[in-house]
Protein backbone atom coordinates (compact mmCIF):
# COMPACT_ATOMS: atom_id res chain seq x y z
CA UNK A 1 -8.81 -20.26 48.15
CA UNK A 2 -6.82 -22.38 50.67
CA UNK A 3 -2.73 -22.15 51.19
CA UNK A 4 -1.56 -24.00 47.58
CA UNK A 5 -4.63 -23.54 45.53
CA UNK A 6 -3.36 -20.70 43.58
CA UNK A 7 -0.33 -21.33 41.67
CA UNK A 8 3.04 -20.09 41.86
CA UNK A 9 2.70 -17.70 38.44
CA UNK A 10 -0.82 -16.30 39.47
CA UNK A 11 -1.32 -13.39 41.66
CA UNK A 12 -4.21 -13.02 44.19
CA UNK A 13 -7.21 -10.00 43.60
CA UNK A 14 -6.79 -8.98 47.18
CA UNK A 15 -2.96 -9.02 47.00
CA UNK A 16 -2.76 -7.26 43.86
CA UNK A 17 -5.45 -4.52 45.01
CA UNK A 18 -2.85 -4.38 48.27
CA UNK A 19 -0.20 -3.29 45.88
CA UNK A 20 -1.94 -0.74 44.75
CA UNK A 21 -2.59 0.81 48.12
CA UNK A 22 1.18 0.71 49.07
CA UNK A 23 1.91 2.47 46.06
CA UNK A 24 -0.42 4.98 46.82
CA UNK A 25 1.39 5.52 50.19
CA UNK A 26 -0.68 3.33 52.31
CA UNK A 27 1.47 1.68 55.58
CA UNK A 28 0.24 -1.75 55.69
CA UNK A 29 0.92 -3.84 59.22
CA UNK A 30 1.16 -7.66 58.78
CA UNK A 31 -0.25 -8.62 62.04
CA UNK A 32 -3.91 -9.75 63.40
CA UNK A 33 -5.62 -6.73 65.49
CA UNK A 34 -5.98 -8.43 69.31
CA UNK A 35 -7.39 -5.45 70.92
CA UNK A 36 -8.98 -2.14 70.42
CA UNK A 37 -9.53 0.46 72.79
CA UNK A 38 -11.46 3.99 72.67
CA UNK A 39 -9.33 6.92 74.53
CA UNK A 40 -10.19 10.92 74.71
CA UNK A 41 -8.10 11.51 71.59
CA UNK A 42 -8.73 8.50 69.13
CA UNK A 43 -8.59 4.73 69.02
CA UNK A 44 -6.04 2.64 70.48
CA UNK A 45 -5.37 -0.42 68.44
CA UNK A 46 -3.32 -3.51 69.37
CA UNK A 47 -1.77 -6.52 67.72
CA UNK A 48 -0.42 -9.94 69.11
CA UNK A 49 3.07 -8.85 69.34
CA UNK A 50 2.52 -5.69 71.08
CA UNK A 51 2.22 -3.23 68.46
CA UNK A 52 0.21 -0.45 69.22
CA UNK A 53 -1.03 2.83 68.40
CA UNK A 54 -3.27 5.46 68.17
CA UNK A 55 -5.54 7.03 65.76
CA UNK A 56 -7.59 9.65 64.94
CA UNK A 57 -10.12 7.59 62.74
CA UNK A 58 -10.61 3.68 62.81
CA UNK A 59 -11.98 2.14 59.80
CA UNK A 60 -13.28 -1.53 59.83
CA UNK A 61 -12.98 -3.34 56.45
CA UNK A 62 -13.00 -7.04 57.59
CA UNK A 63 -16.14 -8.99 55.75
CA UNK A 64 -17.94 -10.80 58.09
CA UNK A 65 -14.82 -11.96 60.48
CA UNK A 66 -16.93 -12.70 63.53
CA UNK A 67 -13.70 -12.04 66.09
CA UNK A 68 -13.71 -8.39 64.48
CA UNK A 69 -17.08 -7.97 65.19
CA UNK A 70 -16.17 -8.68 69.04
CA UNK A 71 -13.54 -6.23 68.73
CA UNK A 72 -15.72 -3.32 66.91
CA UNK A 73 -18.63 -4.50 69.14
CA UNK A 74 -16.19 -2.70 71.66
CA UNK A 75 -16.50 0.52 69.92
CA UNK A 76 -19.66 0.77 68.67
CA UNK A 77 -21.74 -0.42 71.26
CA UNK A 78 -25.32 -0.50 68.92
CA UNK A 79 -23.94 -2.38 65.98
CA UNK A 80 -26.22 -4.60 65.05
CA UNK A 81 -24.31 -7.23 62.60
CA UNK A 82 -25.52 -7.96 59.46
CA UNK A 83 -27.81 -10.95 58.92
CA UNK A 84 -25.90 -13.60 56.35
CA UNK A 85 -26.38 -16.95 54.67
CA UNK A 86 -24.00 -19.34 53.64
CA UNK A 87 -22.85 -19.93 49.88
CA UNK A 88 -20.68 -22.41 48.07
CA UNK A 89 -17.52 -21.22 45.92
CA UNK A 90 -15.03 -24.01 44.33
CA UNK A 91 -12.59 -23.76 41.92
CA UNK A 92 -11.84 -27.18 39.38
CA UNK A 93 -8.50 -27.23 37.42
CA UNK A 94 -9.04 -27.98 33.25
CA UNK A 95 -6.77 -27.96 30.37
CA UNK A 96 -7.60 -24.61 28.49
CA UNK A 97 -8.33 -26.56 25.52
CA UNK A 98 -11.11 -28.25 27.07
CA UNK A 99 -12.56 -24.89 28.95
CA UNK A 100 -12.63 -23.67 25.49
CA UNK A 101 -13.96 -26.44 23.88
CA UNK A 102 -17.53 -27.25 26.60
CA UNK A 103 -17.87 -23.99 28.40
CA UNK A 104 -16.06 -21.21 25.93
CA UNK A 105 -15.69 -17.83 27.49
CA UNK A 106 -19.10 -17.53 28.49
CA UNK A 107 -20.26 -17.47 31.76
CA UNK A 108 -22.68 -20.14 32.14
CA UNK A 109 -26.17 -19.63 34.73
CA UNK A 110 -28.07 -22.01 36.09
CA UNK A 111 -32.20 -21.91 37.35
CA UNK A 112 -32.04 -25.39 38.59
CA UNK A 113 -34.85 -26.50 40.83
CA UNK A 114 -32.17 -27.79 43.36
CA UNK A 115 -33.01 -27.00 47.16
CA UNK A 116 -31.75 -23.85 48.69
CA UNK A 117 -29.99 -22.88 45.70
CA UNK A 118 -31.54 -19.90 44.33
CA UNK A 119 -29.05 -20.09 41.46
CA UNK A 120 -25.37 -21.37 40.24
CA UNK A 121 -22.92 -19.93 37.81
CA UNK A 122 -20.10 -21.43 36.02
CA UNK A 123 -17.32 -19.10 35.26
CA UNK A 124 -14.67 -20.19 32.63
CA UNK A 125 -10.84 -18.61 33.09
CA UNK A 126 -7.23 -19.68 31.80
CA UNK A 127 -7.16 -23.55 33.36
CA UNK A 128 -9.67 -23.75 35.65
CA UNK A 129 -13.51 -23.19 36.18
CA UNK A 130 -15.26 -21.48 39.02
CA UNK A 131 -18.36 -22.40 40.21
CA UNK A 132 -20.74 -20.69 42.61
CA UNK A 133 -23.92 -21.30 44.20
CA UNK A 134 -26.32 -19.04 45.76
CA UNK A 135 -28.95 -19.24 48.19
CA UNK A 136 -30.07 -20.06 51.67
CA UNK A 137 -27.55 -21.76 53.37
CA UNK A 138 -26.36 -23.94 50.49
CA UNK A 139 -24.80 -27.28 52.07
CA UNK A 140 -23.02 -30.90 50.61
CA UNK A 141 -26.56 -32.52 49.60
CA UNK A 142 -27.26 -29.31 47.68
CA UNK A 143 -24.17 -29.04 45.92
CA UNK A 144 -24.00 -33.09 45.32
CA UNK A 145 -27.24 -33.06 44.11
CA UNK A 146 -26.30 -29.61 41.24
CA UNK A 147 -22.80 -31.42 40.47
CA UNK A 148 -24.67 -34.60 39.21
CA UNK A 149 -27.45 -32.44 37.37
CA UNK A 150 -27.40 -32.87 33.84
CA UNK A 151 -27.00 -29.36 32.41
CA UNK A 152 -24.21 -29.35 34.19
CA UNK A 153 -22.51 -32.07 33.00
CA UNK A 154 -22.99 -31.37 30.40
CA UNK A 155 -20.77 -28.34 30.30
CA UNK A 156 -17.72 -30.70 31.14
CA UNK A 157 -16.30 -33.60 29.23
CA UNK A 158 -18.49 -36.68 29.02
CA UNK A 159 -17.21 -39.33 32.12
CA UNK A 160 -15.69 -36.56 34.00
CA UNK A 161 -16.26 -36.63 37.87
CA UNK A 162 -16.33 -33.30 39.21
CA UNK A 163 -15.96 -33.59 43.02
CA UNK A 164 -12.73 -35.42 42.24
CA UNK A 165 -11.53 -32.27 40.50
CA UNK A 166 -12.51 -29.69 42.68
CA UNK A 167 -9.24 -28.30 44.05
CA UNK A 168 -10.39 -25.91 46.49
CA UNK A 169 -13.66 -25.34 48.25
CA UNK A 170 -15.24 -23.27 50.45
CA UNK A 171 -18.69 -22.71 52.05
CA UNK A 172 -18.39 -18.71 52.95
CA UNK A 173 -21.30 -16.31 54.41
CA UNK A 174 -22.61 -13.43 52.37
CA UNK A 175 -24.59 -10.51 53.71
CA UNK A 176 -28.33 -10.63 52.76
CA UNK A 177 -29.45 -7.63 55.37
CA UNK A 178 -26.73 -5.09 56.61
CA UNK A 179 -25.56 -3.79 59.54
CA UNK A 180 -27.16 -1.48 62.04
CA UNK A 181 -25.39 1.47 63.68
CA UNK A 182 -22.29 0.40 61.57
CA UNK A 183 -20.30 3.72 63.07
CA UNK A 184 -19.64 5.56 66.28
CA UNK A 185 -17.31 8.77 67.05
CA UNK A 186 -14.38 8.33 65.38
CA UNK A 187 -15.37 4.53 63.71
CA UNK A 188 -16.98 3.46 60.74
CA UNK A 189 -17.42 -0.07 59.05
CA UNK A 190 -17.62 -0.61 55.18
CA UNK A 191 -18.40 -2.74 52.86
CA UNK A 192 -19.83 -6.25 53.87
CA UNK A 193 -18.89 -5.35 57.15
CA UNK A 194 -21.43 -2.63 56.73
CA UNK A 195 -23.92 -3.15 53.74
CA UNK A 196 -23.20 -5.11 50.65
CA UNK A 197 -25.31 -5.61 47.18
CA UNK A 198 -27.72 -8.53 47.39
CA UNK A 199 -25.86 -11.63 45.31
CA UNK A 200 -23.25 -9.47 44.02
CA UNK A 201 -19.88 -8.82 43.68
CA UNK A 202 -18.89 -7.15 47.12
CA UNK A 203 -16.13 -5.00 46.07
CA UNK A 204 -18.97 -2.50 44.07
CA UNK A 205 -20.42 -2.16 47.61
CA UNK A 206 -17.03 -1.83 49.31
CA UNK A 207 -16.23 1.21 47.09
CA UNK A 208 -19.29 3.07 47.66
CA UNK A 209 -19.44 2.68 51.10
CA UNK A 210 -15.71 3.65 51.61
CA UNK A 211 -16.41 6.58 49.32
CA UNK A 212 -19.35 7.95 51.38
CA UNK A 213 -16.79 7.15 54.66
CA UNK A 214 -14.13 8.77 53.19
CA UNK A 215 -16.62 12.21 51.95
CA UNK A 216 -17.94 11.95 55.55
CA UNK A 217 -14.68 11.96 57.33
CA UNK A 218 -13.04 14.72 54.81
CA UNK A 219 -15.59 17.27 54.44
CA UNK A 220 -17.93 17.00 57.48
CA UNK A 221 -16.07 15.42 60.25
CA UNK A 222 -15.93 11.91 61.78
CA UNK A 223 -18.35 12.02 65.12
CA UNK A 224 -21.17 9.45 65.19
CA UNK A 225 -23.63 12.90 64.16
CA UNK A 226 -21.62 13.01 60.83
CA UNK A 227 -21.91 9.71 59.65
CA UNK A 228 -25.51 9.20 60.70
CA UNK A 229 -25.91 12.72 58.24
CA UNK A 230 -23.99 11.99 55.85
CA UNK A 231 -22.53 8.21 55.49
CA UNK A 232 -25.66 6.35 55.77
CA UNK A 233 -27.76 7.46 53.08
CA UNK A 234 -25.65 5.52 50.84
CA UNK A 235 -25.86 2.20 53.25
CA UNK A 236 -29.89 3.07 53.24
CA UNK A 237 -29.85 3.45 48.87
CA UNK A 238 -27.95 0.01 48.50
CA UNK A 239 -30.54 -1.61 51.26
CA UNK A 240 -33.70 0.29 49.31
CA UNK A 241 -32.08 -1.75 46.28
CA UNK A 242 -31.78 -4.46 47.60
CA UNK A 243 -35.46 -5.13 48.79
CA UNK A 244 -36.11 -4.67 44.94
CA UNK A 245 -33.45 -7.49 44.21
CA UNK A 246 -35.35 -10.14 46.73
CA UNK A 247 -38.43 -9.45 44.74
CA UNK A 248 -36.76 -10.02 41.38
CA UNK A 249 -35.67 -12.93 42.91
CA UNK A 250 -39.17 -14.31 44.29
CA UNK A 251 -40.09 -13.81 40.30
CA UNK A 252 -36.93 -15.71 39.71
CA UNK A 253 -37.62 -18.64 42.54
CA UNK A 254 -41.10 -19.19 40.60
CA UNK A 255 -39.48 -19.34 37.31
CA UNK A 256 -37.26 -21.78 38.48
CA UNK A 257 -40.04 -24.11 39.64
CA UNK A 258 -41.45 -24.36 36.57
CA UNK A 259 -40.38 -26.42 33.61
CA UNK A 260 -43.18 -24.33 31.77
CA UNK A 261 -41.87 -20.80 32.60
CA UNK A 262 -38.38 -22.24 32.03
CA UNK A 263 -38.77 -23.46 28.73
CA UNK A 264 -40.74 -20.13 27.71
CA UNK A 265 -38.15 -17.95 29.06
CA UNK A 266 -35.20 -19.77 27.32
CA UNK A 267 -36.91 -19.73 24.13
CA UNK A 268 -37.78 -15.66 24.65
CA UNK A 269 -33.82 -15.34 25.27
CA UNK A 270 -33.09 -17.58 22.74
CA UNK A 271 -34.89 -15.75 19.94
CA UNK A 272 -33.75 -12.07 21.02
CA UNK A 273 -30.19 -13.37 20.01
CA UNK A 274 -32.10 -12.80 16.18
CA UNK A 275 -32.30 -8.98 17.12
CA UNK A 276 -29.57 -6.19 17.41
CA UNK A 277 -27.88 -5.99 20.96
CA UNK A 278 -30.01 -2.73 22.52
CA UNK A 279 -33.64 -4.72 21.95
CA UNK A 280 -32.55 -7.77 23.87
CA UNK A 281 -34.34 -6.58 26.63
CA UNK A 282 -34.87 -9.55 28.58
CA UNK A 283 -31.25 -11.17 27.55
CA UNK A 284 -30.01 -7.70 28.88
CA UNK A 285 -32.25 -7.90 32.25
CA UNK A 286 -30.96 -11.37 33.35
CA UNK A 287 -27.43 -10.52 32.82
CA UNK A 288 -27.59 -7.90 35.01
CA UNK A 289 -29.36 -10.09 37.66
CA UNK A 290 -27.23 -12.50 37.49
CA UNK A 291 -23.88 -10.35 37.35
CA UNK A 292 -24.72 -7.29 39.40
CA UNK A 293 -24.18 -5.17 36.59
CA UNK A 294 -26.64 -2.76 37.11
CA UNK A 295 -28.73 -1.68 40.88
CA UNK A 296 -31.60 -3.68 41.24
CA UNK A 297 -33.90 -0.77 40.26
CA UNK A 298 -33.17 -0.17 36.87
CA UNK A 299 -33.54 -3.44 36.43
CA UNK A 300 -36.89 -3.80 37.60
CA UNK A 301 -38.00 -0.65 35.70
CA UNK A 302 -37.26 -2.66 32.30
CA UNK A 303 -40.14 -4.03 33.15
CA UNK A 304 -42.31 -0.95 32.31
């Protein structure tokens, strides 16, 4: 979240996956990238207080930072960016007592016929609760209108008003179709930058992509040839998945309309917490929906 959100005795994901680099020898420059610049033996790269220098393989890892897009534009001059939508992400401080006594350690999903929210999740941690929404373009009406909802309140202590807690917000894009021509000789974007898992947790998508560079550039070479061979199959497998996800979805979007199919489906999930773990079928199918847990695929083939 913003500067001062997190506090003093917690660490950041990104920060602490940083850490891990470094320790595995990684050389990690502080500084924004200003320019880039393609010569006969690599890629020059810039920064705003004149560092510079070359190398042999460029690698873009920046989400969907539109000014590196401009810069990698540069370099690969038939990247097509990826088409995105934009989400809502907040985090609201709680006593732990309270977390544990409304929303225990549970994450909590919600189908709520609210417009252009294809689905929110509460997430319970030590003193606070994150919530996220999902869909097309979420803005303020739509997450006014699933704050005041009552199964939401619900999940919070009675009188409570929620906007007033929120500590930090954000509205950020997310990749819903990936990148074209994501490489050139001698460059290669991954993760969202590239192609990303439909609704799910990006860093699954980052490590398969930066896998499949990092096979590419290793074992067959780093022209534009090579990674057309050899890195995008994997981009083309996660897209192929992910055109199963937006019909799971559609299913979803029609459930979610309904107060019938609601009601039947709760009462389905309900009732398979009677039955050992392996035959809760459809228990298992919408936790992996809703969590990215497994590819799209698999889950549609539980079906069969």
């Amino acid at each position: 979240g913003p500067k001062g959100c997190i506090p003093k005795n917690h660490k950041s994901f990104d920060d602490y996956l940083m850490e891990l680099c470094v320790a595995q020898g990684a050389r990690v420059v502080y500084e924004a990238v200003t320019e880039v610049e393609r010569s006969n033996d690599g890629i020059k790269i810039k920064t705003g207080s004149n560092f510079e220098q070359h190398y042999d393989l460029t690698v873009g890892a920046f989400g969907l930072h539109q000014k590196s897009f401009q810069l990698f534009h540069q370099l690969c001059p038939d990247l097509i960016e990826p088409k995105t939508t934009r989400t809502f992400i907040c985090e609201i401080p709680l006593d732990g007592k309270l977390i544990d006594q409304h929303l225990g350690n549970s994450m909590h999903v919600f189908l709520l016929n609210v417009s252009n929210i294809k689905f929110g999740a509460l997430i319970p941690k030590s003193n606070y609760v994150t919530l996220v929404l999902l869909g097309a373009n979420v803005d303020k009406n739509a997450v006014a209108e699933f704050l005041k909802s009552d199964p939401v309140k619900k999940c919070f202590p009675p009188d409570i008003e929620l906007n007033s807690l929120i500590a930090c917000q954000c509205y950020p894009n997310i990749s819903i179709n990936g990148a074209k021509s994501a490489y050139s000789d001698r460059v290669v974007l991954i993760g969202d930058s590239s192609t990303t898992k439909l609704y799910k947790n990006g860093i699954g998508a980052a490590y398969i992509t930066a896998n499949a560079a990092a096979n590419t550039a290793l074992l067959h070479g780093i022209s534009e040839k090579n990674f057309r061979k050899h890195f995008q199959p994997s981009c083309n497998r996660m897209e192929r998945d992910n055109l199963v996800g937006k019909f799971i979805f559609k299913v979803i979007e029609v459930v979610q309309r309904s107060p019938v199919l609601k009601t039947a489906m709760l009462r389905m999930v309900i009732e398979e917490q009677k039955q050992l773990s392996h035959k809760r079928m459809a228990s298992s199918m919408l936790w992996d929906t809703f969590t990215g847990s497994a590819p799209y695929r698999d889950i549609f083939l539980r079906f069969f």
